[in-house]
C-alpha atoms as a PDB file:
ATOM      1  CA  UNK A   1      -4.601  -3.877   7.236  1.00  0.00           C
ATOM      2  CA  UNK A   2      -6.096  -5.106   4.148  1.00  0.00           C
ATOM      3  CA  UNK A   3      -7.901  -8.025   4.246  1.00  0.00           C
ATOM      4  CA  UNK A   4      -7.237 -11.266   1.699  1.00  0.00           C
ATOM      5  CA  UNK A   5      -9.733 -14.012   0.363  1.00  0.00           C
ATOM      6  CA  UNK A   6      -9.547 -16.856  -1.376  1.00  0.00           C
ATOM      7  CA  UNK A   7     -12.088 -19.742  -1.776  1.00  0.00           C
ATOM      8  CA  UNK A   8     -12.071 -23.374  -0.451  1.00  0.00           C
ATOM      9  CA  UNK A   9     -11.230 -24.175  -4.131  1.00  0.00           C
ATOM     10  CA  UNK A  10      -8.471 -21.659  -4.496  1.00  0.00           C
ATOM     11  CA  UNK A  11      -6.073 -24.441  -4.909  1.00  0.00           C
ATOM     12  CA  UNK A  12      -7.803 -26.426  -7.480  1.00  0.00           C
ATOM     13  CA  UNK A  13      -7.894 -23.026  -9.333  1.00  0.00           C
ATOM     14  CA  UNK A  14      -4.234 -22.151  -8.929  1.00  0.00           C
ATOM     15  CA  UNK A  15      -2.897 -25.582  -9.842  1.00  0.00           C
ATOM     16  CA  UNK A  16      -4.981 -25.300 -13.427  1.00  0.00           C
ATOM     17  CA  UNK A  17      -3.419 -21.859 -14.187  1.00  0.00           C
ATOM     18  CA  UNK A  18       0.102 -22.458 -12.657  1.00  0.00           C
ATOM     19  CA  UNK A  19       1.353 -26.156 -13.237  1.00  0.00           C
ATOM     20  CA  UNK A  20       3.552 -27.741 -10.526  1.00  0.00           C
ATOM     21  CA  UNK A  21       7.217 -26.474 -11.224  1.00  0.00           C
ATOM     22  CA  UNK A  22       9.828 -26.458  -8.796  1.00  0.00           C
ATOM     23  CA  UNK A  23       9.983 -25.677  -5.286  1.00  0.00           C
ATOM     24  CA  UNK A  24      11.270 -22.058  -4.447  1.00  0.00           C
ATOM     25  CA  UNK A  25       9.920 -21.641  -1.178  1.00  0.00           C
ATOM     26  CA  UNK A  26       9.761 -23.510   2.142  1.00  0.00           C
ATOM     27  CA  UNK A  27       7.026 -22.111   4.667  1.00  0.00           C
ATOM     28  CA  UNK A  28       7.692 -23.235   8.118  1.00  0.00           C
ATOM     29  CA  UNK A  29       4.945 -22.711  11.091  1.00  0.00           C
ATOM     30  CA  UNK A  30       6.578 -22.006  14.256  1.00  0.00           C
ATOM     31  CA  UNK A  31       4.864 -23.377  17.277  1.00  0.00           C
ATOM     32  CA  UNK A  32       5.541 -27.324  16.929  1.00  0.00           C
ATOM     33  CA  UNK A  33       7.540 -27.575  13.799  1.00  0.00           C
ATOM     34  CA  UNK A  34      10.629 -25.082  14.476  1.00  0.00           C
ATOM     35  CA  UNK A  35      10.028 -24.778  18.167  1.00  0.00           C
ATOM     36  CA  UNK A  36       9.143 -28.170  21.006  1.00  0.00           C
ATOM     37  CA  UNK A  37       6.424 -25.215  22.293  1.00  0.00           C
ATOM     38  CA  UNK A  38       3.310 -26.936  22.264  1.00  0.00           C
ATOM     39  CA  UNK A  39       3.415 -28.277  25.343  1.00  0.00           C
ATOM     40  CA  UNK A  40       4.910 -24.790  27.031  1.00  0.00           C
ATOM     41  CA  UNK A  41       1.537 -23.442  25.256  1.00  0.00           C
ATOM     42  CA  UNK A  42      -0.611 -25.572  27.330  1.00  0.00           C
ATOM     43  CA  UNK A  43       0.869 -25.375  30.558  1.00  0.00           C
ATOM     44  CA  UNK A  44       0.834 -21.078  30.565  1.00  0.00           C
ATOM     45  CA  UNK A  45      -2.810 -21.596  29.250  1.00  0.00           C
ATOM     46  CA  UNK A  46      -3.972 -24.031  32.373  1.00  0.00           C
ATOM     47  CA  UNK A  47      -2.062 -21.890  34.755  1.00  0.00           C
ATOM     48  CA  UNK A  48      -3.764 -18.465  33.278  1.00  0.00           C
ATOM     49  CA  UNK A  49      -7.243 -20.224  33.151  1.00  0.00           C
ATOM     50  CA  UNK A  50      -6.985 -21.681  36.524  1.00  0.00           C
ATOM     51  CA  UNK A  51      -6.533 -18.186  37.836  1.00  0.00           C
ATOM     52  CA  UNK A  52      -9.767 -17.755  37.075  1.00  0.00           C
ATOM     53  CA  UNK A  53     -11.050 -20.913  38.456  1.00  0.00           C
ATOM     54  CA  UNK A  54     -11.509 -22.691  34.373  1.00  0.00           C
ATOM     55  CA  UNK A  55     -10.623 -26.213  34.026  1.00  0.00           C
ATOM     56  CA  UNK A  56     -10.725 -26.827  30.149  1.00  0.00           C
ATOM     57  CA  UNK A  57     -12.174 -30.024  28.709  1.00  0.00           C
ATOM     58  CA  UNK A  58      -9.443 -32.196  27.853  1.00  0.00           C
ATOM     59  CA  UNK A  59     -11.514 -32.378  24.061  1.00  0.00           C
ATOM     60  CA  UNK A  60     -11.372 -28.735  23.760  1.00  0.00           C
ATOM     61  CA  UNK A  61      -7.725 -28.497  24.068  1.00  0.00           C
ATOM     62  CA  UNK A  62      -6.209 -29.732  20.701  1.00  0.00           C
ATOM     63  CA  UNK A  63      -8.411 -27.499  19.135  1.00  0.00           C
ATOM     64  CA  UNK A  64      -6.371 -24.869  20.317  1.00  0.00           C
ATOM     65  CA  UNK A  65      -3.289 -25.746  18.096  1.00  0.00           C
ATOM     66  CA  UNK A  66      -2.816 -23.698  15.471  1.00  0.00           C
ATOM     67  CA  UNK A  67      -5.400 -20.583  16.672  1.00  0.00           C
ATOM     68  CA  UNK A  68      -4.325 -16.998  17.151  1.00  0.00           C
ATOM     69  CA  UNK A  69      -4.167 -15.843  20.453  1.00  0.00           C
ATOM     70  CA  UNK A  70      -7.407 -13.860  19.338  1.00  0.00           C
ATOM     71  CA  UNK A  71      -9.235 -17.442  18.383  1.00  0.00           C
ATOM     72  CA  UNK A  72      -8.040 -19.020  21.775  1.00  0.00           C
ATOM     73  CA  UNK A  73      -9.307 -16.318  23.969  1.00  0.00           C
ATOM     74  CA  UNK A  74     -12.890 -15.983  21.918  1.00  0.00           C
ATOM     75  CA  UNK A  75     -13.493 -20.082  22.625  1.00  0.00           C
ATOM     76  CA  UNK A  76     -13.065 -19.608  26.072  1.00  0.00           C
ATOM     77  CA  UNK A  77     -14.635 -16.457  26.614  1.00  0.00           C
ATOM     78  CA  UNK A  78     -17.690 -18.272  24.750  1.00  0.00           C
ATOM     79  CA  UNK A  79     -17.678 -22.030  26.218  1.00  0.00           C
ATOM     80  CA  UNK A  80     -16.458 -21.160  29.740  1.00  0.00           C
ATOM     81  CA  UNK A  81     -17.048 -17.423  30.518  1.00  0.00           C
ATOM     82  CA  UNK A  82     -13.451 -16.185  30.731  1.00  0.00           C
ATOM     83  CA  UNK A  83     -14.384 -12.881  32.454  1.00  0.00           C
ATOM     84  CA  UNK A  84     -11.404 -10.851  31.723  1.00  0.00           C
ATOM     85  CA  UNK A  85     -11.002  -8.795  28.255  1.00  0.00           C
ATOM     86  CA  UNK A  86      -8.422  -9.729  25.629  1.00  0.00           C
ATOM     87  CA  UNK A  87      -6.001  -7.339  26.471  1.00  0.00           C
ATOM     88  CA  UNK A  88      -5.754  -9.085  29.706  1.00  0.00           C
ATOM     89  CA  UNK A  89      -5.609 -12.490  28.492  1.00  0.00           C
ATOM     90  CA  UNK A  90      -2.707 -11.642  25.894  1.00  0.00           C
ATOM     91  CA  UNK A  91      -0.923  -9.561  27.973  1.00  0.00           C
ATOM     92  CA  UNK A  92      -1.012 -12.404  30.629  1.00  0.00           C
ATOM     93  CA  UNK A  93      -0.272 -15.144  28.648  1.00  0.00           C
ATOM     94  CA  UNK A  94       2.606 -13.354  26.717  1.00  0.00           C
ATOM     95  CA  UNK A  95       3.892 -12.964  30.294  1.00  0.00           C
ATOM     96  CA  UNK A  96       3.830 -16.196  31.477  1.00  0.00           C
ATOM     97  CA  UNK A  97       4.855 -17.858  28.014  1.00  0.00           C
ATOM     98  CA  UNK A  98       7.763 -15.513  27.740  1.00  0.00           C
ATOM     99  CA  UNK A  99       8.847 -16.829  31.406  1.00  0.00           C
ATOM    100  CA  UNK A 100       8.537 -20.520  30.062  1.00  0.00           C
ATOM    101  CA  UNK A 101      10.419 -19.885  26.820  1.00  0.00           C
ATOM    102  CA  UNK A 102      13.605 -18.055  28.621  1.00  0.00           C
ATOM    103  CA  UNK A 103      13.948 -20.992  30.619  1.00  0.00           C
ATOM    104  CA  UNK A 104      13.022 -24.012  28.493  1.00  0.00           C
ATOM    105  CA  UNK A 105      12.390 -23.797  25.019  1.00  0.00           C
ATOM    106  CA  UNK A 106      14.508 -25.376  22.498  1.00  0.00           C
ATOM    107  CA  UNK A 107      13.862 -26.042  18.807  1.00  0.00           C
ATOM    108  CA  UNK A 108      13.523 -29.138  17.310  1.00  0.00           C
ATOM    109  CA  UNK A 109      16.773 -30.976  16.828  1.00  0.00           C
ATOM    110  CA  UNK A 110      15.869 -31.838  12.945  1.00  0.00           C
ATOM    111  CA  UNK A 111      15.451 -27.864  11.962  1.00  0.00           C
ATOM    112  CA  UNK A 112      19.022 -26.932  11.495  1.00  0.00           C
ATOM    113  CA  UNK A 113      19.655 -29.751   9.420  1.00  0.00           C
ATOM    114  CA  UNK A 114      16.553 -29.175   7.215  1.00  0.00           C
ATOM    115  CA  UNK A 115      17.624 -25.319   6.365  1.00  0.00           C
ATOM    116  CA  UNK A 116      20.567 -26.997   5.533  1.00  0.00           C
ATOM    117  CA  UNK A 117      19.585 -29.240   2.961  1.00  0.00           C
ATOM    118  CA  UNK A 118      17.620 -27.089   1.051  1.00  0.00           C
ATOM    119  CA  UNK A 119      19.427 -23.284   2.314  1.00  0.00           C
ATOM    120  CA  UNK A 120      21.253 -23.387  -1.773  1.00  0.00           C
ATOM    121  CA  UNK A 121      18.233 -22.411  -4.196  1.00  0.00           C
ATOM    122  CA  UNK A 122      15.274 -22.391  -1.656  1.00  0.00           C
ATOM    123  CA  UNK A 123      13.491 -18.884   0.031  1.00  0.00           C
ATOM    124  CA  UNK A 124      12.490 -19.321   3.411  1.00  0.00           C
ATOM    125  CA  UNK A 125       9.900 -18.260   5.495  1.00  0.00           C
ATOM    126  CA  UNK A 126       7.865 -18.143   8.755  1.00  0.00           C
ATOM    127  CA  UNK A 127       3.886 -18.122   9.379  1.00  0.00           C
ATOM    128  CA  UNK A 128       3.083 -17.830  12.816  1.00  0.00           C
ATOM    129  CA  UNK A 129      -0.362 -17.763  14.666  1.00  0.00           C
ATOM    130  CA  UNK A 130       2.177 -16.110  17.918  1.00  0.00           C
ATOM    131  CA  UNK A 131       2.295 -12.529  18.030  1.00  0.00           C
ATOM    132  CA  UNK A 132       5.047 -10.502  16.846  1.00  0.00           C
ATOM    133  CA  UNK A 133       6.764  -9.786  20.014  1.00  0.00           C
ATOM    134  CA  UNK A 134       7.240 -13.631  21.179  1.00  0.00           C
ATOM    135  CA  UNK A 135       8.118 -14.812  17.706  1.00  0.00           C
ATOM    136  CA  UNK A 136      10.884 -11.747  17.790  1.00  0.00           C
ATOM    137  CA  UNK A 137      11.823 -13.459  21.122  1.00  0.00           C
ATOM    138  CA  UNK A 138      12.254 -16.816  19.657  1.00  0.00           C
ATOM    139  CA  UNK A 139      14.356 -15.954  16.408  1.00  0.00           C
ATOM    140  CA  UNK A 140      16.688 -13.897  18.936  1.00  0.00           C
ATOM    141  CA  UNK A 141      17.560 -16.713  21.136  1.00  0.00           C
ATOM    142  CA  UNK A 142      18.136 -19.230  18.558  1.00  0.00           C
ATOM    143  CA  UNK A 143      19.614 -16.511  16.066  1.00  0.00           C
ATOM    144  CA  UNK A 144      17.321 -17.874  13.669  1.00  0.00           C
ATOM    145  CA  UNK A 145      16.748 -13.961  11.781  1.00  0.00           C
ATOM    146  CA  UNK A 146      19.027 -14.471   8.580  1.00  0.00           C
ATOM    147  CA  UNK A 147      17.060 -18.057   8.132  1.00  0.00           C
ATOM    148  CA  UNK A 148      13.971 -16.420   7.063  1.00  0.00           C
ATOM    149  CA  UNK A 149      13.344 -14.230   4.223  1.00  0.00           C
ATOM    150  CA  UNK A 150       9.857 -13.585   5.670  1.00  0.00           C
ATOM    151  CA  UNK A 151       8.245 -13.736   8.871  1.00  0.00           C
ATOM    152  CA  UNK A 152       4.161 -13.442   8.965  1.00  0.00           C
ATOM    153  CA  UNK A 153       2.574 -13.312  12.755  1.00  0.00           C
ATOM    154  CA  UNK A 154      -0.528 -13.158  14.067  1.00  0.00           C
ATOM    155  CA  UNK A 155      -0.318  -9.531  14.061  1.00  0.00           C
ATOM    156  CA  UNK A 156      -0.132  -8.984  10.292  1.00  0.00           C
ATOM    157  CA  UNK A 157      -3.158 -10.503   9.697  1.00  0.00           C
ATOM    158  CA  UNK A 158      -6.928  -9.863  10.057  1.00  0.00           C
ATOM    159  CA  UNK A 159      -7.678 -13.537   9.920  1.00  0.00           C
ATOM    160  CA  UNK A 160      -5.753 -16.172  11.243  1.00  0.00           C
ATOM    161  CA  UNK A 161      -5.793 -19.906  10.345  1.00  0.00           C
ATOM    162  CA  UNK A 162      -7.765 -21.845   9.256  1.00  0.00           C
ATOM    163  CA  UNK A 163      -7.998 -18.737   6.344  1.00  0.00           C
ATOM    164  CA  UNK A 164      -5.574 -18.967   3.647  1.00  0.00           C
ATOM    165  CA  UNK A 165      -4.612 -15.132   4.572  1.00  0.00           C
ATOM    166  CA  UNK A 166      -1.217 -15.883   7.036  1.00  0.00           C
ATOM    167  CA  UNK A 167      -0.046 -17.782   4.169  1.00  0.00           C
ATOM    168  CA  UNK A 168      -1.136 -15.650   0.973  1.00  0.00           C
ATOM    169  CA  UNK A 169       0.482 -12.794   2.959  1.00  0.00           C
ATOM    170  CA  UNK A 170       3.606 -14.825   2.969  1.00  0.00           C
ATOM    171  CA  UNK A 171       3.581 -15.836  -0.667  1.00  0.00           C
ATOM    172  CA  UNK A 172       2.909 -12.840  -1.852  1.00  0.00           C
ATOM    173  CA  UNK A 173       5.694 -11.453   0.004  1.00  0.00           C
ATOM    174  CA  UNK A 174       7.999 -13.969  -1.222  1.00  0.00           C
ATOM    175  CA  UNK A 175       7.112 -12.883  -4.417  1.00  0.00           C
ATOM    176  CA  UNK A 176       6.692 -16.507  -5.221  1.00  0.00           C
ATOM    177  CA  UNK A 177       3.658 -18.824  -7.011  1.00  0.00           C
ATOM    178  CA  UNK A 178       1.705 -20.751  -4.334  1.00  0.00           C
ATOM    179  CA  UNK A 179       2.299 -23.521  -6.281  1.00  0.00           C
ATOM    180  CA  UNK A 180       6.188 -22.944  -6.009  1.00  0.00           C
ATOM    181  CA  UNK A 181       5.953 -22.892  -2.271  1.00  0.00           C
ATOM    182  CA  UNK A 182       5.428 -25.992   0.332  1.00  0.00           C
ATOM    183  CA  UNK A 183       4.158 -25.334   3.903  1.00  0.00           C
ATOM    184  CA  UNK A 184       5.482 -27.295   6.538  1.00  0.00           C
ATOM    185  CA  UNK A 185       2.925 -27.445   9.567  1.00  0.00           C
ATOM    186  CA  UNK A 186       1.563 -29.729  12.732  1.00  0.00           C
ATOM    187  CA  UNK A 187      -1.693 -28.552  12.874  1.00  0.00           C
ATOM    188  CA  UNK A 188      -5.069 -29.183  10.847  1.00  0.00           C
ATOM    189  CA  UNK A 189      -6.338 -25.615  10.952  1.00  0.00           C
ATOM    190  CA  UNK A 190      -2.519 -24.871   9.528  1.00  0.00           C
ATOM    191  CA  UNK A 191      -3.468 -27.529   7.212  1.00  0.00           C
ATOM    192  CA  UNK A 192      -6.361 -25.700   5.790  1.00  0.00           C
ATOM    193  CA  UNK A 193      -4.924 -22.870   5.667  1.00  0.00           C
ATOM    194  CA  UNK A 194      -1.576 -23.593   3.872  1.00  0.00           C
ATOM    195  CA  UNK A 195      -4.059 -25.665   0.871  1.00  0.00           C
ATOM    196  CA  UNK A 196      -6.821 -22.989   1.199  1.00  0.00           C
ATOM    197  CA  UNK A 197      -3.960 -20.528  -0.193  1.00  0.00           C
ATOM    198  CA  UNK A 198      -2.828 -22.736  -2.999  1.00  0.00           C
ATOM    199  CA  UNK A 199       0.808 -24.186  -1.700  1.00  0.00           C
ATOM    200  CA  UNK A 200       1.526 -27.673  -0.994  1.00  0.00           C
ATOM    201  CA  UNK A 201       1.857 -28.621   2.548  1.00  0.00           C
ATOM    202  CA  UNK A 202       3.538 -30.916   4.274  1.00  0.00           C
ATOM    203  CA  UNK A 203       2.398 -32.213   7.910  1.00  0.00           C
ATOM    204  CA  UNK A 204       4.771 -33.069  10.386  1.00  0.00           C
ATOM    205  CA  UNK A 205       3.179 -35.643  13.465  1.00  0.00           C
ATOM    206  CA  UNK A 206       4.626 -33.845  16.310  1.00  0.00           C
ATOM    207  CA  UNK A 207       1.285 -32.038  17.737  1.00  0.00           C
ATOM    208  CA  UNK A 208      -1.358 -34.518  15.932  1.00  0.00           C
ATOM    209  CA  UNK A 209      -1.680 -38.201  15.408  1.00  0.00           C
ATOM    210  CA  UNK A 210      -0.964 -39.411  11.947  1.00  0.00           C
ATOM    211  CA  UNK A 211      -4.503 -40.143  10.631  1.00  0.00           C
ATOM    212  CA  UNK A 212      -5.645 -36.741  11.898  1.00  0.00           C
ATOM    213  CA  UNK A 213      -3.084 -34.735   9.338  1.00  0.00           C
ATOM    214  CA  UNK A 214      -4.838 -36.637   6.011  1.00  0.00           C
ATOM    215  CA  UNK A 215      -5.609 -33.331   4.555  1.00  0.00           C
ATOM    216  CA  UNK A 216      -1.748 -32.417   4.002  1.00  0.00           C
ATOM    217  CA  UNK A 217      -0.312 -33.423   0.632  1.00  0.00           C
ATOM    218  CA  UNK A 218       1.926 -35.736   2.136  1.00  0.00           C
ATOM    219  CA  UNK A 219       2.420 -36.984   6.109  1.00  0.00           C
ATOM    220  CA  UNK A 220       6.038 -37.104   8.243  1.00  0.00           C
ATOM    221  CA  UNK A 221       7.065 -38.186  11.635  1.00  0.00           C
ATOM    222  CA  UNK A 222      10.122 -35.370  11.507  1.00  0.00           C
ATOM    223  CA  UNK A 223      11.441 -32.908   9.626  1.00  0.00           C
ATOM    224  CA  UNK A 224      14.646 -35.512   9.100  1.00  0.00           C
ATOM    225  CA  UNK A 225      12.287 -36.837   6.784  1.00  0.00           C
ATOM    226  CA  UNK A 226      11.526 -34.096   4.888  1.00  0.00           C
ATOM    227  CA  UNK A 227      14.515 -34.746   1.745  1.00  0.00           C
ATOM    228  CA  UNK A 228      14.697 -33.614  -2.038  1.00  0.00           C
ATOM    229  CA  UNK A 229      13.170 -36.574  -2.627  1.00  0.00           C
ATOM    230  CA  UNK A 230      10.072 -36.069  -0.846  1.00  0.00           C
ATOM    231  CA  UNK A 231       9.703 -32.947  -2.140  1.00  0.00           C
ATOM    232  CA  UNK A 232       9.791 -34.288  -5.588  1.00  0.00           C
ATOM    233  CA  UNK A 233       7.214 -36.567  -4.824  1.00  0.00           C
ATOM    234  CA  UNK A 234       4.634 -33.690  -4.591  1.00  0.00           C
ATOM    235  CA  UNK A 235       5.126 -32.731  -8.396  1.00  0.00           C
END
């Protein structure tokens, strides 16, 4: 697949060429915005790393929010010798998250009502750092397919966030400015990546404290709060 760049600056660029207009497009991450998962996602990870006798450092874990699968296997293969190769790590973990998901997962109760509000006159999308087969799973058991004009997962990409690529992908796509589009994430490296790629973003505290989302254009405790208004605001 072809790779994409774009400079820390990209933004600063596309804003001076493309002036703020209205909002076309609404970018949703998955894991912690559309989907309670987060904590699901830790609990798989402790049980596969315990299999192996690794006890993560409980400082090392929120960086994990918002990696590929790829990302979160190379830090532990690095920092605590995971001994296995990826293959077995994905596989695993696919496994055991897949188990978890059937059983428990549920999406956010504010979702529905967002896609509501802004289904008339908006494009919707979905950039995921999950793979393809477990984001399939998730938009079949909440019916969530006709939602979502475009889905991006980690296996569409060659770089996943922090790089602007999962979300230039999407835009593209969308066939859509990135100044037309707003990004709705939990996570800092999302964060980056939604700005690095020109779009506005907007940072819901569900995964992260408040003070550690700063970088997003604007800061929410819910998707409830997420209104026309707000998204006026970013103009």
């Amino acid at each position: 697949m072809a790779a994409v760049h774009a400079s820390p600056d990209m933004k600063t660029q596309i804003d001076s060429e493309n002036p703020k207009g209205r909002i076309r497009a609404i970018i949703l991450d998955m894991d912690g915005v559309v989907i309670d998962s987060e904590p699901l996602h830790c609990e798989t990870e402790k049980r596969l790393f315990a299999e192996y006798g690794i006890v993560i450092e409980p400082n090392d874990w929120p960086q994990f929010k918002g990696l590929t699968p790829g990302a979160v296997f190379e830090f532990v293969r690095v920092k605590y010798g995971f001994p296995e190769p990826f293959d077995v790590f994905h596989t695993k973990k696919d496994r055991y998250l897949a188990e978890r998901y059937e059983l428990e997962l549920g999406l956010f109760p504010d979702f529905l009502p967002l896609v509501e509000r802004f289904r008339e006159g908006h494009l919707f999308a979905l950039t995921t750092s999950t793979h393809r087969t477990l984001t399939d799973l998730v938009l079949t058991k909440f019916g969530l397919r006709d939602i979502f004009q475009v889905v991006v997962t980690s296996d569409d990409v060659a770089r996943g966030k922090p790089d602007p690529e999962p979300y230039l992908r999407t835009i593209k796509a969308l066939q859509v400015q990135p100044s037309e589009c707003v990004v709705i994430e939990d996570s800092i490296h999302g964060i980056r990546s939604a700005r690095s790629a020109g779009a506005w973003c907007v940072a819901v505290a569900t995964s992260f404290p408040r003070e550690a989302l700063g970088l997003a254009d604007l800061v929410v405790d819910n998707l409830a709060s997420i209104t026309a208004g707000a998204l006026s605001s970013l103009r």
